[in-house]
C-alpha atoms as a PDB file:
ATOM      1  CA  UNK A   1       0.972   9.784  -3.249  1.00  0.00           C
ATOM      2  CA  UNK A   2       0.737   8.675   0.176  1.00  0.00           C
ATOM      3  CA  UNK A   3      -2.576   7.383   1.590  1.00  0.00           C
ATOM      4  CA  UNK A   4      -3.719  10.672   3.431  1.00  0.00           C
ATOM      5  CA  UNK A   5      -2.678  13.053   0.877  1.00  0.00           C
ATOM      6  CA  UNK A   6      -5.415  11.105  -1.061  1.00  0.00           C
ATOM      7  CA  UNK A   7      -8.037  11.542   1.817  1.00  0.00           C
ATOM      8  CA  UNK A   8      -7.219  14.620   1.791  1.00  0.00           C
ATOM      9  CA  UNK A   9      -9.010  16.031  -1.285  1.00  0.00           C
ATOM     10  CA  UNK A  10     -12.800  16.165  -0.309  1.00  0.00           C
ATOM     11  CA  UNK A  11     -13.937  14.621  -3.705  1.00  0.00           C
ATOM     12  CA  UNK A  12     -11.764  11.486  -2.993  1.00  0.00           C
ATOM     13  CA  UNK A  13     -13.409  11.177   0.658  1.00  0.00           C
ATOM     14  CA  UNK A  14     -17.038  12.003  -0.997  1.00  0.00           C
ATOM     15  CA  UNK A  15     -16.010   8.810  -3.763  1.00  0.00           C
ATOM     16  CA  UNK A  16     -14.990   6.574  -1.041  1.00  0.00           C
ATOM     17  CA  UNK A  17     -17.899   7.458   0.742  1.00  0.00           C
ATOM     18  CA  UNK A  18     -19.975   6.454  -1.999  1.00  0.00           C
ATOM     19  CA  UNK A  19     -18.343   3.206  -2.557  1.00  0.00           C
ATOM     20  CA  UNK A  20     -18.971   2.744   0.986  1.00  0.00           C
ATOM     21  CA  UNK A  21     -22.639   1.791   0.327  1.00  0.00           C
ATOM     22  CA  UNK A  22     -21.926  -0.635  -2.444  1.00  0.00           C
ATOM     23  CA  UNK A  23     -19.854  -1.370  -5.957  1.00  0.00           C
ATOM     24  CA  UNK A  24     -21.018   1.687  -8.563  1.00  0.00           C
ATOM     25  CA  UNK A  25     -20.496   2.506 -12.052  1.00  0.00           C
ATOM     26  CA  UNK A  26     -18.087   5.570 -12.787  1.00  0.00           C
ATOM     27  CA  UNK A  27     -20.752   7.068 -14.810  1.00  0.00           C
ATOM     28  CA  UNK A  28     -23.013   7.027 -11.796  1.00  0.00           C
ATOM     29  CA  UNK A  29     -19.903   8.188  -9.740  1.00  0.00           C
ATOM     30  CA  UNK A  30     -19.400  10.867 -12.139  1.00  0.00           C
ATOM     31  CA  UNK A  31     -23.151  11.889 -12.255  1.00  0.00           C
ATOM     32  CA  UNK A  32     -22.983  12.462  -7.801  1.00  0.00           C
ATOM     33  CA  UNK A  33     -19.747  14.394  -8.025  1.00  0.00           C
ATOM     34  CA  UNK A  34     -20.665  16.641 -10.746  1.00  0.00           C
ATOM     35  CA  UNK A  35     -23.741  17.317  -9.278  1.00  0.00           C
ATOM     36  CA  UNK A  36     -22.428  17.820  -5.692  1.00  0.00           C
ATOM     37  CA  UNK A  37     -18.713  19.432  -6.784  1.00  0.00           C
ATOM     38  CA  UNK A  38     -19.620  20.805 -10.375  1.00  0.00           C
ATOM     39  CA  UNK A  39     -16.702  19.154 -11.617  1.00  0.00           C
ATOM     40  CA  UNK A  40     -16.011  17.102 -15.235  1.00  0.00           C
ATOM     41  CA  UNK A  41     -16.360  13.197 -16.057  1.00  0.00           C
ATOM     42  CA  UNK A  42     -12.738  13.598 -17.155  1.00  0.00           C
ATOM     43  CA  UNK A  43     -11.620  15.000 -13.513  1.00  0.00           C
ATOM     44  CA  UNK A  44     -13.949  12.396 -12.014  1.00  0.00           C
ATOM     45  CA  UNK A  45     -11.982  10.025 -13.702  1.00  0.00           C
ATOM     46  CA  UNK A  46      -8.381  11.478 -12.621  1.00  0.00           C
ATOM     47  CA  UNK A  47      -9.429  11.253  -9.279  1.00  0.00           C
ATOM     48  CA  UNK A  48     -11.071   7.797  -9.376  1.00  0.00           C
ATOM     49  CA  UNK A  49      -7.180   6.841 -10.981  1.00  0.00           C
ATOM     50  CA  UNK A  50      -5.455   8.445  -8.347  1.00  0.00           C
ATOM     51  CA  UNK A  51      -7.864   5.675  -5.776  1.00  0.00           C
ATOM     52  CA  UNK A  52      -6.869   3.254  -7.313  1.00  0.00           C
ATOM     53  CA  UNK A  53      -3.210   3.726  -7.991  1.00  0.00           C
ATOM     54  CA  UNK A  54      -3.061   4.233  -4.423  1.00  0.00           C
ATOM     55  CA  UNK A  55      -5.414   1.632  -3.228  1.00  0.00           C
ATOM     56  CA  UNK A  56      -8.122   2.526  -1.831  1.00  0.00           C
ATOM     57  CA  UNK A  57     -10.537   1.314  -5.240  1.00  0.00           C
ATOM     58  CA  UNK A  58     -10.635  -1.635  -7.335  1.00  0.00           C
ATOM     59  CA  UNK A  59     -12.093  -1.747 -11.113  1.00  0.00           C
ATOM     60  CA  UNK A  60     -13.694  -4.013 -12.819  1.00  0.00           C
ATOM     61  CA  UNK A  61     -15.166  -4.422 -16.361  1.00  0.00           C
ATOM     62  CA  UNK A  62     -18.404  -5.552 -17.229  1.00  0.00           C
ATOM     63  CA  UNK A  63     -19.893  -5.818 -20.356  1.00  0.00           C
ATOM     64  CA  UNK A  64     -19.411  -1.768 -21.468  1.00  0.00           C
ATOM     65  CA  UNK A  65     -18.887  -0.918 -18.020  1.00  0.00           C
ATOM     66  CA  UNK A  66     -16.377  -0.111 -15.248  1.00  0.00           C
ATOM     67  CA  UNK A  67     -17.776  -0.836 -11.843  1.00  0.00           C
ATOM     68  CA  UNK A  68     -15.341   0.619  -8.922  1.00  0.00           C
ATOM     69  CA  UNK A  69     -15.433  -1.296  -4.917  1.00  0.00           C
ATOM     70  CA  UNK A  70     -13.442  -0.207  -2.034  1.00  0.00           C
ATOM     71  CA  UNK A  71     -10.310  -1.863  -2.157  1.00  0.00           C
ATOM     72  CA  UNK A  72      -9.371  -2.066   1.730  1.00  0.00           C
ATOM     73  CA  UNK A  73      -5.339  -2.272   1.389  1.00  0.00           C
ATOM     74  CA  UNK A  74      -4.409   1.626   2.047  1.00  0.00           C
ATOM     75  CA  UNK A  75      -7.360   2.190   4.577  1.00  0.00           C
ATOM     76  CA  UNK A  76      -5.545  -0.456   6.598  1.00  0.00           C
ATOM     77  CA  UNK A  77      -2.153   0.886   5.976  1.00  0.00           C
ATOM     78  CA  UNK A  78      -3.978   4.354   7.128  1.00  0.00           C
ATOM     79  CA  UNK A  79      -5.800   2.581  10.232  1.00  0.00           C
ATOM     80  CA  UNK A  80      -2.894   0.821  11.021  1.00  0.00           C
ATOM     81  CA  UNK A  81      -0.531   4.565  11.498  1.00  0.00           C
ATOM     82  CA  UNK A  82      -3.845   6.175  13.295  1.00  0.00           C
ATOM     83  CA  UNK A  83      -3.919   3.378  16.044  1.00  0.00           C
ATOM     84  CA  UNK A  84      -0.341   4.585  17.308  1.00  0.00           C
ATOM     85  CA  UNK A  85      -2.710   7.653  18.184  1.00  0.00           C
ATOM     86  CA  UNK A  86      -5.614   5.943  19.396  1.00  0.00           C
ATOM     87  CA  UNK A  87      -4.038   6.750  23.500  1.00  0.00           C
ATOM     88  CA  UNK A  88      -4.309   9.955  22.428  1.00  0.00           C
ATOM     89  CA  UNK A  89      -7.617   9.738  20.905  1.00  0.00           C
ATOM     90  CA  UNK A  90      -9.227   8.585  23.785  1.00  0.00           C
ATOM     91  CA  UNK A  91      -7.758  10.819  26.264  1.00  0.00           C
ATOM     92  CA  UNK A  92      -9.606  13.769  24.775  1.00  0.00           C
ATOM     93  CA  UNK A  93     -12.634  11.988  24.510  1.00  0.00           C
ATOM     94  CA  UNK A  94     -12.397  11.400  28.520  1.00  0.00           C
ATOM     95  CA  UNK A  95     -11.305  15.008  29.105  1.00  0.00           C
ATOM     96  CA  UNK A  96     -14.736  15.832  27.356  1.00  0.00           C
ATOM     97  CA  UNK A  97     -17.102  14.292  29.996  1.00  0.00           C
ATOM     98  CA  UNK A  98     -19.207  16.322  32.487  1.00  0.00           C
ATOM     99  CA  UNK A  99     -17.173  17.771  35.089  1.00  0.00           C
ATOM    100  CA  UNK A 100     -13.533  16.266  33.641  1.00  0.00           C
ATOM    101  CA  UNK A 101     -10.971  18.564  34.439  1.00  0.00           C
ATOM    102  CA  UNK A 102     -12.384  20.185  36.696  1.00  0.00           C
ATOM    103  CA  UNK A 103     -10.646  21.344  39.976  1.00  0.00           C
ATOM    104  CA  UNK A 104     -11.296  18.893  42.756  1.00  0.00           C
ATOM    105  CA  UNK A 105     -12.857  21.382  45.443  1.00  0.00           C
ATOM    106  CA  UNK A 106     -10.429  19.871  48.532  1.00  0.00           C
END
C-alpha cells in the first residue's frame, strides 16, 4: 500500500497522531478509536497492521503487552516526495498576505 494511501484513512492519521505524543499500548489505542470512530479491537488491530507493514509503527512486546512507537521510515519517504512541492507550497502561502495580488494602481 503506498505511504499516502495509508494516511489517507482518518483512523490511521488519528493512530499516528496518537503515537505522536508517546509509545502506547494497542489496548489503549483500541480504547481512543473505539470511542472516537465506534469501531472494533479487531479493526483497530487491522489498521494498526496495515502501519506497520507499511512503516509508519513499530511493535514491541512487553511482558503481556504490545506497545506501538512511530516508526519514522515512510513519513520520510512521504516528506521526502512533498518537498518536490514545497515551491509550490509556499507560493500560495505568499499569495495569501494582505494586499498580494492585488492590482498595482499605476
Amino acid at each position: 500500500m503506498h505511504a499516502l494511501d495509508v494516511l489517507g484513512d482518518p483512523i490511521r492519521r488519528r493512530i499516528l497522531e496518537l503515537l505522536a505524543d508517546g509509545e502506547r499500548t494497542a489496548g489503549s489505542l483500541a480504547e481512543v478509536i473505539n470511542a472516537e470512530f465506534g469501531i472494533s479491537q479487531p479493526a483497530v488491530s487491522q489498521h494498526l497492521r496495515v502501519l506497520r507493514e507499511s512503516g509508519f509503527a513499530r511493535v514491541r512486546a512487553e511482558g503481556t503487552k504490545r506497545l506501538y512507537e512511530i516508526d519514522g521510515t515512510a513519513l520520510r519517504e512521504v516528506d521526502g516526495w512533498l518537498a518536490r512541492f514545497e515551491r509550490f507550497r509556499d507560493e500560495r502561502f505568499r499569495d495569501e498576505r494582505p494586499g498580494a495580488g492585488a492590482a498595482d494602481p499605476a
